[in-house]
Protein backbone atom coordinates (compact mmCIF):
# COMPACT_ATOMS: atom_id res chain seq x y z
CA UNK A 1 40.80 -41.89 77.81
CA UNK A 2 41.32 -43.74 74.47
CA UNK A 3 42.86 -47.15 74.93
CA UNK A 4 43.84 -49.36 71.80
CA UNK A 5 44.12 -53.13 71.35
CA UNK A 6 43.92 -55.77 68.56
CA UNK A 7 40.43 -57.19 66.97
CA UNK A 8 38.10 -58.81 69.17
CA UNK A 9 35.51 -61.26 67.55
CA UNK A 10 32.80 -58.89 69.32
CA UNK A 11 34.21 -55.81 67.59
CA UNK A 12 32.02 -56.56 64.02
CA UNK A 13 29.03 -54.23 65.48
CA UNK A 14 30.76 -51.23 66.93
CA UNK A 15 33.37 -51.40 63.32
CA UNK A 16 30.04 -51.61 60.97
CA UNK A 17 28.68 -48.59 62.78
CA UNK A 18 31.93 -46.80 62.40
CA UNK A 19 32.45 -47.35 58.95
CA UNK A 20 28.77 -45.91 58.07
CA UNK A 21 29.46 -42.77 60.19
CA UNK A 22 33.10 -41.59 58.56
CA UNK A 23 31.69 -40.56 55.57
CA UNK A 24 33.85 -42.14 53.33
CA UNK A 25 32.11 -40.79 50.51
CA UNK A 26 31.16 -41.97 46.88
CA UNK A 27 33.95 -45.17 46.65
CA UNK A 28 33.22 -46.31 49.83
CA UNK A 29 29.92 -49.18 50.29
CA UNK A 30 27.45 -47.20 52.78
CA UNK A 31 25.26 -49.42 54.59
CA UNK A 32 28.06 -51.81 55.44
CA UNK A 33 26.89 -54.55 58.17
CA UNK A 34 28.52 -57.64 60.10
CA UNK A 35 27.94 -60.32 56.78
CA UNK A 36 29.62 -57.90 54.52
CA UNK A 37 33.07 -57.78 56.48
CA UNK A 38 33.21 -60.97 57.19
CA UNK A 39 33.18 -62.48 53.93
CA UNK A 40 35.18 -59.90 52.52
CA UNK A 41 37.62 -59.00 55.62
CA UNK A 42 37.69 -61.13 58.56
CA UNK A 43 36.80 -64.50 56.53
CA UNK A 44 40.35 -64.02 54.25
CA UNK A 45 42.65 -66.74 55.16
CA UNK A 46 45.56 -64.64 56.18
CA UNK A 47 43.09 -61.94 58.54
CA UNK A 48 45.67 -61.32 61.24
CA UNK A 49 43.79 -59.29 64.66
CA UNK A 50 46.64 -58.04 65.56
CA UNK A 51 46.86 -56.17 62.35
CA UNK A 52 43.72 -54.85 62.65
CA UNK A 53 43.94 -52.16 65.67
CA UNK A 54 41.40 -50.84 67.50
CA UNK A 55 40.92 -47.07 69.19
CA UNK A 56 37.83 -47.41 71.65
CA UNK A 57 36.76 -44.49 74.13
CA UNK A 58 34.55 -46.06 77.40
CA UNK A 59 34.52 -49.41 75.79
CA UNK A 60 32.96 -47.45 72.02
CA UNK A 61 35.39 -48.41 69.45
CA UNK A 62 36.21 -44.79 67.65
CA UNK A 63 38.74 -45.65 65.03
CA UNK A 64 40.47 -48.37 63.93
CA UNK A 65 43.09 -49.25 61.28
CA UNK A 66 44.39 -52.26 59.76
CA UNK A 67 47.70 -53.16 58.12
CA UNK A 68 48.40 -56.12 56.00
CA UNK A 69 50.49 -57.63 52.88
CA UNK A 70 49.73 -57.97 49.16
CA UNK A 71 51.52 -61.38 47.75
CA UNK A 72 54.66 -62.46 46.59
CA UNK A 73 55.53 -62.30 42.92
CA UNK A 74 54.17 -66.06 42.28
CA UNK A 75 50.77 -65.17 43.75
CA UNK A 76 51.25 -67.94 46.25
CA UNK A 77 51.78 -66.80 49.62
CA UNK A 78 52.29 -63.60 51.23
CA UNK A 79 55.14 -60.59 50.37
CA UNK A 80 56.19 -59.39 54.12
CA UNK A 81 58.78 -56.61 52.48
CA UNK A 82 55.92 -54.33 51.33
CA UNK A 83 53.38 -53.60 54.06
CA UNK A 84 50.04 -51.70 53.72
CA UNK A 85 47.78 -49.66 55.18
CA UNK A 86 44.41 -50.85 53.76
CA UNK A 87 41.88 -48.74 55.80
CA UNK A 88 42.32 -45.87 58.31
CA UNK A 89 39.48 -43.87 60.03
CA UNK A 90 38.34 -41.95 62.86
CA UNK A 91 34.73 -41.48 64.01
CA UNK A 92 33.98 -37.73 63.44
CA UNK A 93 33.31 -36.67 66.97
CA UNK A 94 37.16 -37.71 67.59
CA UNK A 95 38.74 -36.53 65.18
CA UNK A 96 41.97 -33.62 65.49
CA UNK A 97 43.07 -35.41 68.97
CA UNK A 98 46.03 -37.41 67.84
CA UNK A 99 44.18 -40.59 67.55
CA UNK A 100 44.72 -41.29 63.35
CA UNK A 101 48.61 -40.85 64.32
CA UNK A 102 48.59 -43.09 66.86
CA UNK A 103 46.71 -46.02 64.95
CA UNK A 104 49.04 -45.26 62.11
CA UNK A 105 52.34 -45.52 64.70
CA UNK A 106 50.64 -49.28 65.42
CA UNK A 107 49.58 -50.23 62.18
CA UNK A 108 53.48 -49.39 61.15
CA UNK A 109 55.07 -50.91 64.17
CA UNK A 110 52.72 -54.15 63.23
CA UNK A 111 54.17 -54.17 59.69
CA UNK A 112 57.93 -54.10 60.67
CA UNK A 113 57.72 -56.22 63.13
CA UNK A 114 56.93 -58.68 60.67
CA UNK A 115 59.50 -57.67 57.63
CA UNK A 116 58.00 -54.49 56.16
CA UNK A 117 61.14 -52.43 54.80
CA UNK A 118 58.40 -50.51 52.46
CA UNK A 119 55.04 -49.23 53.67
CA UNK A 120 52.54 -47.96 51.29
CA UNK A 121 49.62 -45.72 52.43
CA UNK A 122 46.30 -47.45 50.63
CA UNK A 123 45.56 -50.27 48.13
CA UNK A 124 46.86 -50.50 45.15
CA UNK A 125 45.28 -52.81 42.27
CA UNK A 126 48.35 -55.31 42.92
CA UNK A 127 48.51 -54.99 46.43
CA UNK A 128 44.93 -54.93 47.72
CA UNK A 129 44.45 -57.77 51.01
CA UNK A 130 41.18 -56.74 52.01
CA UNK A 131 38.59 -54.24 50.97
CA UNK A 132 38.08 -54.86 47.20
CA UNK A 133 34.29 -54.41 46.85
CA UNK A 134 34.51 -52.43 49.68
CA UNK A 135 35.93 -49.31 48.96
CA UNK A 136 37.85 -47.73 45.80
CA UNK A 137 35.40 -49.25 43.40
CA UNK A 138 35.91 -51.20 40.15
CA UNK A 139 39.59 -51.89 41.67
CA UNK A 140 41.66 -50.63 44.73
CA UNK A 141 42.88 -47.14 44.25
CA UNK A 142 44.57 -45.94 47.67
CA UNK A 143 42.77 -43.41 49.02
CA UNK A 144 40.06 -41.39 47.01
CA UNK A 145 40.28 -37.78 46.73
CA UNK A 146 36.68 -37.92 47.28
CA UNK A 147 37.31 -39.30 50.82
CA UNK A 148 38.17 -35.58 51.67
CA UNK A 149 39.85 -36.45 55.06
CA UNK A 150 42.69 -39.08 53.62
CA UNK A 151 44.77 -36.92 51.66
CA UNK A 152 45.60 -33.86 53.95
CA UNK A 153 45.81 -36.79 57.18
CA UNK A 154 48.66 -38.21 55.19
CA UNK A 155 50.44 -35.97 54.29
CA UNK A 156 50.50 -34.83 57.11
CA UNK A 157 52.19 -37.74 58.36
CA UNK A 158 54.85 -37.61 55.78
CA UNK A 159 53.16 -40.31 53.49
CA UNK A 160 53.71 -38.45 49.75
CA UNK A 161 51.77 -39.51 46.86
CA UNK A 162 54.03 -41.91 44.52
CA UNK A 163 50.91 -43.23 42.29
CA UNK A 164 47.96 -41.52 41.00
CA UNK A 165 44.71 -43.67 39.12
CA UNK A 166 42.07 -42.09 37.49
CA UNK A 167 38.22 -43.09 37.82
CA UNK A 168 35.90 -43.34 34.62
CA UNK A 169 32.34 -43.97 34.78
CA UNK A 170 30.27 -43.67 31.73
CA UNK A 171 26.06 -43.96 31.94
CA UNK A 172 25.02 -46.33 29.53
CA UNK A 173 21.37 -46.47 30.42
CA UNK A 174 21.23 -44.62 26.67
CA UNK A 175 21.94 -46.08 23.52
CA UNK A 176 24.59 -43.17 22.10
CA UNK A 177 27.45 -45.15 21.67
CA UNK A 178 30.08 -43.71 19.28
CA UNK A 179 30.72 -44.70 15.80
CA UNK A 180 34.11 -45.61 14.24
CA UNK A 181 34.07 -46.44 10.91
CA UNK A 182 36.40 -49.82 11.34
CA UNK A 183 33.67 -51.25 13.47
CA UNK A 184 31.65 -52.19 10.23
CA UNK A 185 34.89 -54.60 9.01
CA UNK A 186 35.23 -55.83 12.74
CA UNK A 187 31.79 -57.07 13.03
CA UNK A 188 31.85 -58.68 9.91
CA UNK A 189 35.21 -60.79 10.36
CA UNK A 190 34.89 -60.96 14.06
CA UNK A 191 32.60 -62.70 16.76
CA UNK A 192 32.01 -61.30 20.67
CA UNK A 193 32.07 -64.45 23.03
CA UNK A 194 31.15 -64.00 26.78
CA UNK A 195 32.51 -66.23 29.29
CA UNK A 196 32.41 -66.73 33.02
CA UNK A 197 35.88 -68.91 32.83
CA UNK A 198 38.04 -68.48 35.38
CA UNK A 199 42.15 -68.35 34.55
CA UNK A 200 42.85 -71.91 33.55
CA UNK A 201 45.48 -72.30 36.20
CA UNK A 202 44.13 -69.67 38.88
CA UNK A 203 46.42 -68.21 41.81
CA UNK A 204 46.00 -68.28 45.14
CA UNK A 205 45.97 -64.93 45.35
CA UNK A 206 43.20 -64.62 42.36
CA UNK A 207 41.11 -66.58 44.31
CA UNK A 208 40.97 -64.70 47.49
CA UNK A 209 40.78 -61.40 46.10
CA UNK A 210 38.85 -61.56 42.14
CA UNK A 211 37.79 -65.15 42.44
CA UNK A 212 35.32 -64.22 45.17
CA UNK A 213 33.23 -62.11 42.76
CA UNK A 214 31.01 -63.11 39.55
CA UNK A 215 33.21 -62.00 36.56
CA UNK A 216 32.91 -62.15 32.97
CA UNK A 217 35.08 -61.75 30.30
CA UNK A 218 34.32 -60.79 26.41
CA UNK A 219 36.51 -62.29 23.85
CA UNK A 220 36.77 -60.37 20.21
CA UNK A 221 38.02 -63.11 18.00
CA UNK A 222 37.96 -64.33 14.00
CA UNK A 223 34.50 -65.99 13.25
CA UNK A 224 35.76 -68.09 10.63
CA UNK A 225 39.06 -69.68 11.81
CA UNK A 226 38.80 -69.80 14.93
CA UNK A 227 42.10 -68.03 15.52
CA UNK A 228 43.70 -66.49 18.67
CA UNK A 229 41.91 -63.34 20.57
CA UNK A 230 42.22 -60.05 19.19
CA UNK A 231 40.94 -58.25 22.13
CA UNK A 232 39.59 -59.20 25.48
CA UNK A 233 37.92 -57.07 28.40
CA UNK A 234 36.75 -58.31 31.89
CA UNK A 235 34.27 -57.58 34.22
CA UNK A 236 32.54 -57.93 37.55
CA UNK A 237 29.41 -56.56 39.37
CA UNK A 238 29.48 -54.14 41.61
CA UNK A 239 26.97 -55.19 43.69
CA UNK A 240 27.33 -53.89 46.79
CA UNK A 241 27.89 -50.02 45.85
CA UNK A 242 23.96 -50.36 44.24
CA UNK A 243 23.53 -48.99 48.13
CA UNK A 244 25.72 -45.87 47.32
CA UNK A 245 25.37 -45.29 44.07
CA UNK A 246 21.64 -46.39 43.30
CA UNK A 247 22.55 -47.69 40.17
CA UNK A 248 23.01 -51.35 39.03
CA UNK A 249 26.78 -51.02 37.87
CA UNK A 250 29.63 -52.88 36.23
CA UNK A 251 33.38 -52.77 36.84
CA UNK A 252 36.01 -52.93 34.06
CA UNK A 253 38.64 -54.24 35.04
CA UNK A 254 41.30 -55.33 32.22
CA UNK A 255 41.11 -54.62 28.23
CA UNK A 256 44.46 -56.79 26.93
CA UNK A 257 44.97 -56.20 22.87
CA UNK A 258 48.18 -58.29 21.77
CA UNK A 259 50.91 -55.83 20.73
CA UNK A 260 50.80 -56.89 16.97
CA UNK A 261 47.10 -56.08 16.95
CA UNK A 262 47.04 -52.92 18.53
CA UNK A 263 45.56 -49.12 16.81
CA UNK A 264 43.22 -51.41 14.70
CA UNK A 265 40.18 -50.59 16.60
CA UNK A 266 39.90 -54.09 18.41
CA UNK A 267 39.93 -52.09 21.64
CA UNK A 268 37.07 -49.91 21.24
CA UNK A 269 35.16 -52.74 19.48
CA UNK A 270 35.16 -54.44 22.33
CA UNK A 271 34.19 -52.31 24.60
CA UNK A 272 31.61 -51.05 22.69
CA UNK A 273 30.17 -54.46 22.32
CA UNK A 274 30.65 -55.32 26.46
CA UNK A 275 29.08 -51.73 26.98
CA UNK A 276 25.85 -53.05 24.65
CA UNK A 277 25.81 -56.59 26.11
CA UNK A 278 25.78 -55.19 29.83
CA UNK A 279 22.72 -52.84 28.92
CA UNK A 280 20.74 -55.52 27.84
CA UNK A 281 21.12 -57.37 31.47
CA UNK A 282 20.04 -53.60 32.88
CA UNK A 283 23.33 -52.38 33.96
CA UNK A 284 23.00 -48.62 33.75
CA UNK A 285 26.56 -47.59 34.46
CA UNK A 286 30.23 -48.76 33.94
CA UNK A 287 33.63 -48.05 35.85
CA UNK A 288 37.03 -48.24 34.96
CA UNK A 289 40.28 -47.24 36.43
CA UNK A 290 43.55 -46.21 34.79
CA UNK A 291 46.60 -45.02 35.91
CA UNK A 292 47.06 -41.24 35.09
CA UNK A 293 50.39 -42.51 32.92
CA UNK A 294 48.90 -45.25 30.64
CA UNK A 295 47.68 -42.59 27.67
CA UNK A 296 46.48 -44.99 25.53
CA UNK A 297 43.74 -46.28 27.77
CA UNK A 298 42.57 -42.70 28.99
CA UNK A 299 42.55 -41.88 25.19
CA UNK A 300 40.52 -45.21 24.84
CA UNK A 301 37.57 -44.27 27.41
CA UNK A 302 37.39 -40.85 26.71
CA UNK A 303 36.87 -41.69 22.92
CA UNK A 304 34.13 -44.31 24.04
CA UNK A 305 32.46 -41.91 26.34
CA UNK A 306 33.71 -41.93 29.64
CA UNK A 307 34.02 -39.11 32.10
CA UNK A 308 36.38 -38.78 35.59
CA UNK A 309 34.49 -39.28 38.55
CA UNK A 310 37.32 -39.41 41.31
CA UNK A 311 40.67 -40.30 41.28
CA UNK A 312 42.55 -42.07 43.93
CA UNK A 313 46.60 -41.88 45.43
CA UNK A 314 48.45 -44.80 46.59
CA UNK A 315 50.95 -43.31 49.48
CA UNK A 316 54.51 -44.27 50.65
CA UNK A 317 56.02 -43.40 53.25
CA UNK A 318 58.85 -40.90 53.31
């Protein structure tokens, strides 16, 4: 019989071992264990147990799901009008016996009992409470496609797709960046500076999600004046999918050009420049993720060299 309850603080083991065994595949950490989710799940300041729900057969927990809240438009506190399904999953060997439906009937029950009018099905980069560096990648990204069980389970459901976001990786371990001809003038009128600033007035919701990770950004700007940034791209490590990937790899995560500077080449420059910084401190392969509408930046990547891996759907609920 399959009984379900709220988190336990004894329920770390049993969740560890049924994250490695879901096969997840290639955006999900593998080797997951107790330290990792609690600095990155249970240790968040607004972890709620009873929104993380718990399926458990003979006292084995099988599958579990957990619901939460991105933040409100200030970044200061919580948004209870949009809830989310952050992770859903269902030990193998139970699988096809109603049990994903009925953690999903909880998780939902959970979210409008506290104000959810909207639920979406996955993370998305601007909602995203719990599993950055955990699953999706170089940002949240719903569900993968190449988690092969989450797209067929919701729709089932009657969760339809309402955002799409591409995955680019590109291997940089070789030196065959591309050429553009502008580069030459760039390099001579501009300088590449690397910082680990954080924002100068950082949210609170920046600091429990990014501000948790090493970042860096790179800064394209005049040598000579000392005027305002032409271009600027940041980063973070993606440690913890070494273990899946068996690469040491780097996540883009924002490329800003000003509007008045834009098809100048700034963009590519500094990328280009990031991609031959990052090589130097043996990264061997960079992500980035763009939503399938934003043409410019899939133009971008695929003229620097990228290729799709994956793509991921963020879900709402019909």
């Amino acid at each position: 019989m399959i009984e379900y309850r709220p988190f336990r603080n004894s329920d770390p083991p049993q969740l560890v071992k049924l994250w490695n065994a879901c096969e997840l595949g290639r955006g999900a950490v593998q080797g997951v264990n107790c330290d990792i989710l609690d600095a990155l799940v249970f240790a968040e300041p607004y972890f709620d147990r009873q929104g993380l729900i718990v399926a458990t057969s003979d006292g084995e927990a099988v599958g579990f799901v957990h619901a939460g809240f991105g933040p409100n438009d200030e970044l200061t506190a919580l948004d209870y009008s949009v809830g989310v399904i952050c992770a859903l999953m269902v030990h193998p060997d139970y699988r096809r016996q109603g049990i994903g439906r009925e953690l999903l009937a909880r998780a939902e029950e959970y979210l409008r009992s506290l104000g959810a009018e909207q639920i979406q099905g996955g993370e998305s980069p601007e909602r995203n409470p719990f599993y950055l560096g955990l699953y999706g990648g170089s940002n949240s990204a719903g569900f993968l496609e190449s988690d092969i069980n989450a797209a067929p389970f919701f729709e089932r459901v009657g969760y339809a797709p309402q955002h799409r976001i591409l995955v680019y990786q590109k291997d940089i371990s070789e030196r065959n960046d591309p050429f553009d001809v502008r580069m030459v003038g760039i390099r001579r009128a501009m300088e590449m500076v690397v910082t680990t600033e954080q924002p100068t007035q950082p949210s609170w919701w920046w600091m429990t999600r990014q501000g948790r990770f090493d970042s860096i950004r790179f800064l394209l700007r005049p040598k000579d004046n000392g005027g305002p940034t032409v271009a600027e791209l940041s980063c973070w490590g993606l440690d913890l999918f070494a273990m899946t990937w068996q690469v040491r790899a780097v996540g883009f995560t924002h490329i800003v050009v000003p509007d008045d500077e834009r098809q100048k080449g700034y963009a590519k420059t500094v990328v280009i420049e990031a991609i031959r910084r990052l090589r130097e401190e043996m990264v061997t392969r960079v992500e980035v993720h763009v939503t399938d509408s934003d043409e410019t930046v899939i133009s971008l990547v695929q003229a620097v060299g990228f290729e799709q891996v994956d793509s991921g759907i963020i879900y709402e609920r019909g």
